[in-house]
Protein backbone atom coordinates (compact mmCIF):
# COMPACT_ATOMS: atom_id res chain seq x y z
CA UNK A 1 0.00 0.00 0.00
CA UNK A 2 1.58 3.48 -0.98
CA UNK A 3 2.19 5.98 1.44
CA UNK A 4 3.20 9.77 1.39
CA UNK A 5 5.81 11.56 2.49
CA UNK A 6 6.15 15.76 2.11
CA UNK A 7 7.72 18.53 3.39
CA UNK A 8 6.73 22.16 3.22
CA UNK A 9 8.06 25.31 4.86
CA UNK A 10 8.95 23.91 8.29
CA UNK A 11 6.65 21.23 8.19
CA UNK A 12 7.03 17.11 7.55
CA UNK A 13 4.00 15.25 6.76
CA UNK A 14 2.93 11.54 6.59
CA UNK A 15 0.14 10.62 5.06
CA UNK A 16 -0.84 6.93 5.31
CA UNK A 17 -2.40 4.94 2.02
CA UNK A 18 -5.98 3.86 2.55
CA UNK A 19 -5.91 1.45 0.15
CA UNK A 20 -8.73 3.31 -2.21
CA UNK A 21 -6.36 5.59 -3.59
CA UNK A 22 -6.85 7.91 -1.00
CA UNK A 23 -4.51 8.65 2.49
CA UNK A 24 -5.22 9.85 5.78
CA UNK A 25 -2.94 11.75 7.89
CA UNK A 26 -0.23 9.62 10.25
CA UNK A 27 -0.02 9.25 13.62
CA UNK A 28 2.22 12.82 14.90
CA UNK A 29 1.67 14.52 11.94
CA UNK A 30 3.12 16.87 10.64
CA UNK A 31 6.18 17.06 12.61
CA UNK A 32 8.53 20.10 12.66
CA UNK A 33 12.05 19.41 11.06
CA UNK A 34 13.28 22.84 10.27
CA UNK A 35 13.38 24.15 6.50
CA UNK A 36 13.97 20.75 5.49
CA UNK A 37 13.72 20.44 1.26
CA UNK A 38 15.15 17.44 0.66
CA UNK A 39 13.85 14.13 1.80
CA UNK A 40 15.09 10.03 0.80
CA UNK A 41 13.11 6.94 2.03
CA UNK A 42 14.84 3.93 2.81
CA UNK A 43 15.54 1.36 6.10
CA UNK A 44 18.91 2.43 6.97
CA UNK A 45 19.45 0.55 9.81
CA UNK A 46 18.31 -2.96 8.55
CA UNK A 47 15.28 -3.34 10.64
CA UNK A 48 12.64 -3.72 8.23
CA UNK A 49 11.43 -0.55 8.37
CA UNK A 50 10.82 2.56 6.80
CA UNK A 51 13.00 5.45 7.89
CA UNK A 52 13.47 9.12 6.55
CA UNK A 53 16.81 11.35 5.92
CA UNK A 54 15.87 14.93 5.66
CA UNK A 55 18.54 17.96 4.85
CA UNK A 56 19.15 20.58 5.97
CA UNK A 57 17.77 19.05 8.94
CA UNK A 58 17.08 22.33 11.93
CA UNK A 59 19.24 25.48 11.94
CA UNK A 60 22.07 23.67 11.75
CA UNK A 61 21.85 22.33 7.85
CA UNK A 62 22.83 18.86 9.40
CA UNK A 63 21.57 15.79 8.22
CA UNK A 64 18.04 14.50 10.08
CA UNK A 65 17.46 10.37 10.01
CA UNK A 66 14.40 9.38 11.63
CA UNK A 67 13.85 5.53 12.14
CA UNK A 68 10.72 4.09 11.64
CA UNK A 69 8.69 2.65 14.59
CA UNK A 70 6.65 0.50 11.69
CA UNK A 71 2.70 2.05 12.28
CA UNK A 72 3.73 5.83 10.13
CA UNK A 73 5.12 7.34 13.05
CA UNK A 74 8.89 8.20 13.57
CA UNK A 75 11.26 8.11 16.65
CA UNK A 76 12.81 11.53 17.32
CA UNK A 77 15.29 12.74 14.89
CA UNK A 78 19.39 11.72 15.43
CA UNK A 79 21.17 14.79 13.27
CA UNK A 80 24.91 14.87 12.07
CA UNK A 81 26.56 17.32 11.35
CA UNK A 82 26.37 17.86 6.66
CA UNK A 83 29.72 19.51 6.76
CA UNK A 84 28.26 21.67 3.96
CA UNK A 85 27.01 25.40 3.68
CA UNK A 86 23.31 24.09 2.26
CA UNK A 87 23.07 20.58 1.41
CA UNK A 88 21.13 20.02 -1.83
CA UNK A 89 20.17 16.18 -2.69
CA UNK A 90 19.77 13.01 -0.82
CA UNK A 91 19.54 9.62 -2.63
CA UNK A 92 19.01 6.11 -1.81
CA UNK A 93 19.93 3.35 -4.08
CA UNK A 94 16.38 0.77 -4.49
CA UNK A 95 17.23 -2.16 -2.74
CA UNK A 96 15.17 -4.75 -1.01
CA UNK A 97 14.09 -4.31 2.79
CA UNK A 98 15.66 -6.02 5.53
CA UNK A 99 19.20 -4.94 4.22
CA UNK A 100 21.16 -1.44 5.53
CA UNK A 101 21.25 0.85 2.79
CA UNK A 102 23.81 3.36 2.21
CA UNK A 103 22.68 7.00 1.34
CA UNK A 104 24.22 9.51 -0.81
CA UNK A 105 24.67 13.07 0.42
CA UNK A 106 25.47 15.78 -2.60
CA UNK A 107 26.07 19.49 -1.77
CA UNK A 108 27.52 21.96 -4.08
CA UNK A 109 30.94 22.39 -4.58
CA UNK A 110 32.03 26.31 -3.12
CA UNK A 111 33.02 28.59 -5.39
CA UNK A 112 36.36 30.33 -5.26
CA UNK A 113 35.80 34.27 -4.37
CA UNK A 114 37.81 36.33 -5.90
């Protein structure tokens, strides 16, 4: 069954597939993450699980993973620091569930001033 995941502004939401082709809104939704814009799906600690990465992630621009608890809802965010000005894209390679995935973490390169 599909689910949903956006952000907007501040704001993540989860909305949970019904089944019909329509979704309802999951359980601590929206949470607040910070001007979060990009967002990758994947289990990355090999639980079965879906988890989220979000960046920037808070004031910070780190790097926001929050682990699925398996029902829609996350545990609390664990941030590290992105080591970059404004990280731009987060990717996940598909793989099958069950498995650790690695995720990729792309910022742009800083231009020389001169």
């Amino acid at each position: 069954m599909p689910h949903l995941a956006a952000t907007s502004g501040d704001q993540l939401s989860i909305y949970l597939g019904k089944g019909d082709g329509t979704f309802t809104m999951g359980p601590g939704s929206p949470l607040t993450t910070g001007s979060s814009s990009q967002l990758a799906v994947g289990d990355f600690n090999g639980d079965g699980k879906l988890d989220l990465a979000l960046a920037p992630y808070g004031e910070n621009n780190d790097l926001g993973i929050l682990l699925g608890k398996g029902n829609g809802s996350f545990q609390p965010a664990i941030t590290t620091p992105s080591h970059s000005i404004h990280p731009h894209f987060l990717s996940t390679p598909a793989t099958s569930m069950g498995t650790e995935l690695p995720m990729y973490f792309f910022a742009p390169r800083p231009t020389k001033q001169r």
